[in-house]
N, C-alpha and C. Protein backbone atom coordinates (compact mmCIF):
# COMPACT_ATOMS: atom_id res chain seq x y z
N UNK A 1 105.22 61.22 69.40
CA UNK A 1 106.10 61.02 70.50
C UNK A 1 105.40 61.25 71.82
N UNK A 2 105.00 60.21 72.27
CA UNK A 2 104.48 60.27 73.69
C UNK A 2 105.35 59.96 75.05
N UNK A 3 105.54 60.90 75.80
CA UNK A 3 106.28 60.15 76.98
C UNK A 3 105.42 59.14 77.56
N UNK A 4 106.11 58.65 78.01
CA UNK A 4 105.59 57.64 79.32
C UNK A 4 105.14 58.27 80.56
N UNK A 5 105.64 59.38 80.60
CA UNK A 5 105.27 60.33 82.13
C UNK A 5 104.00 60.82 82.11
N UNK A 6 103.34 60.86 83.12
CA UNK A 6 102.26 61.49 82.91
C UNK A 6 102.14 62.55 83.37
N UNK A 7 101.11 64.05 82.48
CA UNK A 7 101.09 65.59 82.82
C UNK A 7 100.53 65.49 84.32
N UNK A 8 101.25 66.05 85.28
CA UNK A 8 100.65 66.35 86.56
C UNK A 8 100.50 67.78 87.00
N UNK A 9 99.78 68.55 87.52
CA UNK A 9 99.48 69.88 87.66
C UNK A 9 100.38 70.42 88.85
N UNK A 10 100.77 71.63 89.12
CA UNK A 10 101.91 71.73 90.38
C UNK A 10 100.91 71.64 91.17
N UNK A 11 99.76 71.70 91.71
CA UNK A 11 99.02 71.46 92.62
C UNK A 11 99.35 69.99 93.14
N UNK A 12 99.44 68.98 92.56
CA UNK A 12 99.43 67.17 92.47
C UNK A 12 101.04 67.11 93.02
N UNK A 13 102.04 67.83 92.21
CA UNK A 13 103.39 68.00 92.29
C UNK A 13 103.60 68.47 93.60
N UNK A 14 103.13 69.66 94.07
CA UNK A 14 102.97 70.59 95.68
C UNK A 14 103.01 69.06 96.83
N UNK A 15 101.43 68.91 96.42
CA UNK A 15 100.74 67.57 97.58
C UNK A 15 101.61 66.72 97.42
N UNK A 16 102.38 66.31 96.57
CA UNK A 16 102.64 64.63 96.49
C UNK A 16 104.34 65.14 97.53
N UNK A 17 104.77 66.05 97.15
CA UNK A 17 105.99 66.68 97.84
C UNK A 17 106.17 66.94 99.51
N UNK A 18 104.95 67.26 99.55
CA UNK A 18 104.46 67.81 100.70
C UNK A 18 104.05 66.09 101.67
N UNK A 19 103.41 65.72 100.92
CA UNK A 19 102.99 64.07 101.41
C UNK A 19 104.32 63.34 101.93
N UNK A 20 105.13 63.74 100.56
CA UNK A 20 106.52 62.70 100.79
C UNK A 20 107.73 62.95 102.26
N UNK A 21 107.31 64.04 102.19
CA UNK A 21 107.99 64.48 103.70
C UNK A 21 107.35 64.52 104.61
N UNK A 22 106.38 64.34 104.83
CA UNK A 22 105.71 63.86 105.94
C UNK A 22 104.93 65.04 106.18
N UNK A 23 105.08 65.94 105.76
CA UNK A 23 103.86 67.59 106.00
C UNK A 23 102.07 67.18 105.09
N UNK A 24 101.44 66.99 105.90
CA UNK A 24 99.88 67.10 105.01
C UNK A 24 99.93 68.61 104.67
N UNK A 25 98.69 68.42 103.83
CA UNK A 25 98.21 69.98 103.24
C UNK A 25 97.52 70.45 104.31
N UNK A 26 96.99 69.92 105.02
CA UNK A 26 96.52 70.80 106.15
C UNK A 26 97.26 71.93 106.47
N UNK A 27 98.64 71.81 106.60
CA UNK A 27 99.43 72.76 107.41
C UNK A 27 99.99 73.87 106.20
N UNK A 28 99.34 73.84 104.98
CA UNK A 28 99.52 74.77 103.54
C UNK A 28 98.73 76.01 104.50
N UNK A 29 98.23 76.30 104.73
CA UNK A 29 97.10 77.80 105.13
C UNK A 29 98.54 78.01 106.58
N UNK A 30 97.77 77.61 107.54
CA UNK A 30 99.41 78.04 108.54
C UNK A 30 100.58 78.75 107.94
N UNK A 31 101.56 77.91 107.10
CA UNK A 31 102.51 78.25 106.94
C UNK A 31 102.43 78.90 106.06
N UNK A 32 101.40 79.71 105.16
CA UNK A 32 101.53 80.45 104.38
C UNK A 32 100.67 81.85 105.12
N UNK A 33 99.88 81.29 105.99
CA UNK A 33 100.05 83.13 107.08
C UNK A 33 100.92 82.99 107.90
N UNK A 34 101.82 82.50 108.16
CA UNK A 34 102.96 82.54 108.82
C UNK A 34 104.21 83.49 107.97
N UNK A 35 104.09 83.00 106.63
CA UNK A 35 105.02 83.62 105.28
C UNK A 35 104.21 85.01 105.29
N UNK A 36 103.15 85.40 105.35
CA UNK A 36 102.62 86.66 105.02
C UNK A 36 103.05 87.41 106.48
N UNK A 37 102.58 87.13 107.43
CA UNK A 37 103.04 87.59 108.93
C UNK A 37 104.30 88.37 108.73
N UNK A 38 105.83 87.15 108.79
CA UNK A 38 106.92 87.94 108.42
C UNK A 38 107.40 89.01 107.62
N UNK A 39 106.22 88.46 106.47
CA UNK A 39 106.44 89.48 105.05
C UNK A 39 105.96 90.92 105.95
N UNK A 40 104.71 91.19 106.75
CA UNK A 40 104.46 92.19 106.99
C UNK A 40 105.44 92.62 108.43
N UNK A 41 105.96 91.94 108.75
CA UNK A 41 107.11 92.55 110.04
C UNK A 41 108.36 93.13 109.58
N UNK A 42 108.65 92.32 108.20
CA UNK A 42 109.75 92.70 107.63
C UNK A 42 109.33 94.12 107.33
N UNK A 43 108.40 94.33 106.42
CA UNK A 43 107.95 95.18 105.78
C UNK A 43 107.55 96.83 106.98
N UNK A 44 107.21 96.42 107.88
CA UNK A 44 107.09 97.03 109.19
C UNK A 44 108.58 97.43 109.84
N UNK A 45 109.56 96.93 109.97
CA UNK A 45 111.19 97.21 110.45
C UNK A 45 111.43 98.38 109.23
N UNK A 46 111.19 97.93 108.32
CA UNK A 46 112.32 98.90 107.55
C UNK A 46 111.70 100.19 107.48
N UNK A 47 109.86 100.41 107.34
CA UNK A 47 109.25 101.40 107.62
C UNK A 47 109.70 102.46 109.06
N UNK A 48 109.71 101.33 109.85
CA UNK A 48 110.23 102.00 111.33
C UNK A 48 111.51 102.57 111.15
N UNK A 49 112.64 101.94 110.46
CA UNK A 49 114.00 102.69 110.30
C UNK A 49 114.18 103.79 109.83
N UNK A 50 113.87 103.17 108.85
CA UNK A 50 113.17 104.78 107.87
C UNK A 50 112.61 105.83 108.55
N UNK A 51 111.65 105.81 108.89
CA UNK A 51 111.06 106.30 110.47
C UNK A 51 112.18 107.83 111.39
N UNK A 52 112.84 106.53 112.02
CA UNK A 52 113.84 107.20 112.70
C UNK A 52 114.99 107.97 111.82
N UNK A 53 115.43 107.44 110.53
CA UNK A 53 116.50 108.13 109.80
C UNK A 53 115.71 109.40 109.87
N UNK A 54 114.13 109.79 109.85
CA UNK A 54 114.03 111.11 108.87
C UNK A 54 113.44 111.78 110.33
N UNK A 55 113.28 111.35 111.37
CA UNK A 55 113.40 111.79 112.98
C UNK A 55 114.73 112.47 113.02
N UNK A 56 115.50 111.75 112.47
CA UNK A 56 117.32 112.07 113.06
C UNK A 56 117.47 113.30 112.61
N UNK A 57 117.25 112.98 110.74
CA UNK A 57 117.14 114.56 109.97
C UNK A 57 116.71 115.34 110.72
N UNK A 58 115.39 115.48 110.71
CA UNK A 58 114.59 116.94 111.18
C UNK A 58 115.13 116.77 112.45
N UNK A 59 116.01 116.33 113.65
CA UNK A 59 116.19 116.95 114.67
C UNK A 59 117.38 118.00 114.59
N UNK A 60 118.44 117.34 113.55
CA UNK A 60 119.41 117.89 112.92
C UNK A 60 118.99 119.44 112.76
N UNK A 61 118.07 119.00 111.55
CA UNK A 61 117.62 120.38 111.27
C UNK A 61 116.78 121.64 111.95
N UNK A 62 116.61 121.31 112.93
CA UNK A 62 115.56 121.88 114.00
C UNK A 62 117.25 122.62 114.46
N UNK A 63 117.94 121.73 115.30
CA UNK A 63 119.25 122.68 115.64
C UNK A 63 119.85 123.27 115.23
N UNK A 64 119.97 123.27 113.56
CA UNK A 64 120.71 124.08 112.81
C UNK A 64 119.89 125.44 112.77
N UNK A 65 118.40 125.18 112.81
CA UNK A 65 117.75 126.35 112.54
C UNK A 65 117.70 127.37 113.79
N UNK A 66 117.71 126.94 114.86
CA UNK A 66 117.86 127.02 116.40
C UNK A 66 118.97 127.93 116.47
N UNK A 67 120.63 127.10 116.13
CA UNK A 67 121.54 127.90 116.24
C UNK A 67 121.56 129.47 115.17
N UNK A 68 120.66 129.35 114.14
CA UNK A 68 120.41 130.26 113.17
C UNK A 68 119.48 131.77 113.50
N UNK A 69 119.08 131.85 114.50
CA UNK A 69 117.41 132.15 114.83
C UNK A 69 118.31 132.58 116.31
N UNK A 70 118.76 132.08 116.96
CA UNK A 70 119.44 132.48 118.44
C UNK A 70 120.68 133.68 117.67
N UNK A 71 121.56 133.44 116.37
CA UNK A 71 122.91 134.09 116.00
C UNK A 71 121.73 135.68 114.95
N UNK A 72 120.69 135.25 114.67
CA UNK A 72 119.93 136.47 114.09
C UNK A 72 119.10 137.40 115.07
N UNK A 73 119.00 136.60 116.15
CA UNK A 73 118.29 137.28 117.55
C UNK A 73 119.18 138.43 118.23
N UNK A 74 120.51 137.91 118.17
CA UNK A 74 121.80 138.74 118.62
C UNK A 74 122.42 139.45 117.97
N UNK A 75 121.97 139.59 116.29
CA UNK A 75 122.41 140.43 115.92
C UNK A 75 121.53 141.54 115.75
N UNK A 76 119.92 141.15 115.92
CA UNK A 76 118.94 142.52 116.15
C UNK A 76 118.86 143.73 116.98
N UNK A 77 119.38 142.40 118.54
CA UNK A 77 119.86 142.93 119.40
C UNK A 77 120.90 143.77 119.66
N UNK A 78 121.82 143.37 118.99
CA UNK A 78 123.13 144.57 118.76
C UNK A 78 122.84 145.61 118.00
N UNK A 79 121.99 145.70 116.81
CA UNK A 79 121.60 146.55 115.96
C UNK A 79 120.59 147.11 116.44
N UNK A 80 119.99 147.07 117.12
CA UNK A 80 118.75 147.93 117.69
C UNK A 80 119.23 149.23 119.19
N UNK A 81 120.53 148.54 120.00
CA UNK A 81 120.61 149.38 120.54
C UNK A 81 120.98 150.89 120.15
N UNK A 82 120.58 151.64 121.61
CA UNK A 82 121.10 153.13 121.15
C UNK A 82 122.03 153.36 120.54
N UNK A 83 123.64 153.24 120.80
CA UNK A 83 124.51 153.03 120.43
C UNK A 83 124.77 152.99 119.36
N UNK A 84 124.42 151.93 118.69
CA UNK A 84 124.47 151.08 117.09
C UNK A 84 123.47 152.36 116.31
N UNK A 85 122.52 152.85 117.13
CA UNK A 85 121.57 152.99 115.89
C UNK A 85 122.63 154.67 115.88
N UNK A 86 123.10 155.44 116.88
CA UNK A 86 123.37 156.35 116.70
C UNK A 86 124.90 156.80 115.84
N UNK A 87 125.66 155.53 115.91
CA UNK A 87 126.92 155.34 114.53
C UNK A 87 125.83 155.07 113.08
N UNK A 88 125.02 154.39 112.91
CA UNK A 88 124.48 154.03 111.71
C UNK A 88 123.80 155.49 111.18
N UNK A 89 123.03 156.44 112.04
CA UNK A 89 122.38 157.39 111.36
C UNK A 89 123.60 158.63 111.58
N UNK A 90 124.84 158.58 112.02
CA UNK A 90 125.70 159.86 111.80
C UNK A 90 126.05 159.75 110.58
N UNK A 91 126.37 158.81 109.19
CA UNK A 91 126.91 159.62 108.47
C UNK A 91 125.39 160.42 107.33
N UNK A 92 124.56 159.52 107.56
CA UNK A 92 122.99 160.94 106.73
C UNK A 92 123.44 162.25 107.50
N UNK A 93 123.54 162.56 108.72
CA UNK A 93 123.52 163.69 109.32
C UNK A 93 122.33 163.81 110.09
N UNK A 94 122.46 163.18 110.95
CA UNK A 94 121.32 163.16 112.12
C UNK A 94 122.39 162.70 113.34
N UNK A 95 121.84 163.48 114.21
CA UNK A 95 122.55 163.30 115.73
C UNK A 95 121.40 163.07 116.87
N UNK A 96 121.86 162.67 117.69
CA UNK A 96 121.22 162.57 118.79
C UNK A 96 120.57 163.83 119.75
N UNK A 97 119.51 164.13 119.96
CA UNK A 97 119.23 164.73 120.75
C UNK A 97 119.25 164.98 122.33
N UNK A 98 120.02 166.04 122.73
CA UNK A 98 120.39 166.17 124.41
C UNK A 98 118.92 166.87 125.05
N UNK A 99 117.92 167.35 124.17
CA UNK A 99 117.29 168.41 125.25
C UNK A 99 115.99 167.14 124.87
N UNK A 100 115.17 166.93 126.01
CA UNK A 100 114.06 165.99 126.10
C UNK A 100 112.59 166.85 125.30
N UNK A 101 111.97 165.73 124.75
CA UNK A 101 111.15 165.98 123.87
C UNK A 101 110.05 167.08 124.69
N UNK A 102 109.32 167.84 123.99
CA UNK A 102 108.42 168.84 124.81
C UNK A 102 106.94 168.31 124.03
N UNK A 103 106.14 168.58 125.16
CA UNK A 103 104.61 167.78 124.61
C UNK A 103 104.02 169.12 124.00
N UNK A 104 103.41 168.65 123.39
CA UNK A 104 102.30 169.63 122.34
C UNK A 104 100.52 169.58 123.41
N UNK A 105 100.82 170.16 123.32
CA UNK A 105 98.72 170.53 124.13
C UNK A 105 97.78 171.06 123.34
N UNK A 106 96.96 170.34 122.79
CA UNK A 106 96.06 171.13 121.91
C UNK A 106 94.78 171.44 123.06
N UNK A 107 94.43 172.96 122.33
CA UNK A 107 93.39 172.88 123.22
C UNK A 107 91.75 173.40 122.77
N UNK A 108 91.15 172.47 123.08
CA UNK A 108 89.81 172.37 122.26
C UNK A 108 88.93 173.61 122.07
N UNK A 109 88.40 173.57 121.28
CA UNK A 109 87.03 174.79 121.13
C UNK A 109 86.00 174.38 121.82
């Protein structure tokens, strides 16, 4: 069983297509770095979005840590004064001292 058609290669199939509409092969290289071009702009946008989504994150997260770090700053601060520290060490049994510290003098041989 032989057809009548004859085997043509898609290369022959491409050209003869390309012929029939009026495009030569010349313009095959062009429009196929033209197809790679886009491919890499496309490919370039979504990198860039991406980009900015994980910009957005970490700015997010920079403020959360910010507001975290400013609310632990103020509470050192409250806990460090005189005040605070002198309710925290009354119930061990330590009080505050009224008479000012006296210096020690050693004195050499």
């Amino acid at each position: 069983m032989e057809t009548s058609k004859t085997k043509r290669s898609f290369k022959e199939l491409v050209v003869d297509t390309f012929r029939a509409n009026g495009i030569t092969t010349e313009w095959i290289p062009y429009v196929l770095f033209l197809t790679l071009i886009a491919l890499f702009w496309i490919a370039n946008t979504y990198y860039a979005e991406k980009t900015v989504r994980e910009i957005h994150e970490i700015k997010k997260d920079v403020k959360e840590l910010r507001t975290e770090y400013m609310s632990t700053k103020l509470d050192l601060m409250n806990s460090s004064k005189q005040s605070q520290v002198a309710q925290s060490v009354k119930p061990i049994g330590l009080k505050e001292s009224r008479t000012a510290p006296k210096k020690l003098i050693l004195k050499q041989k």
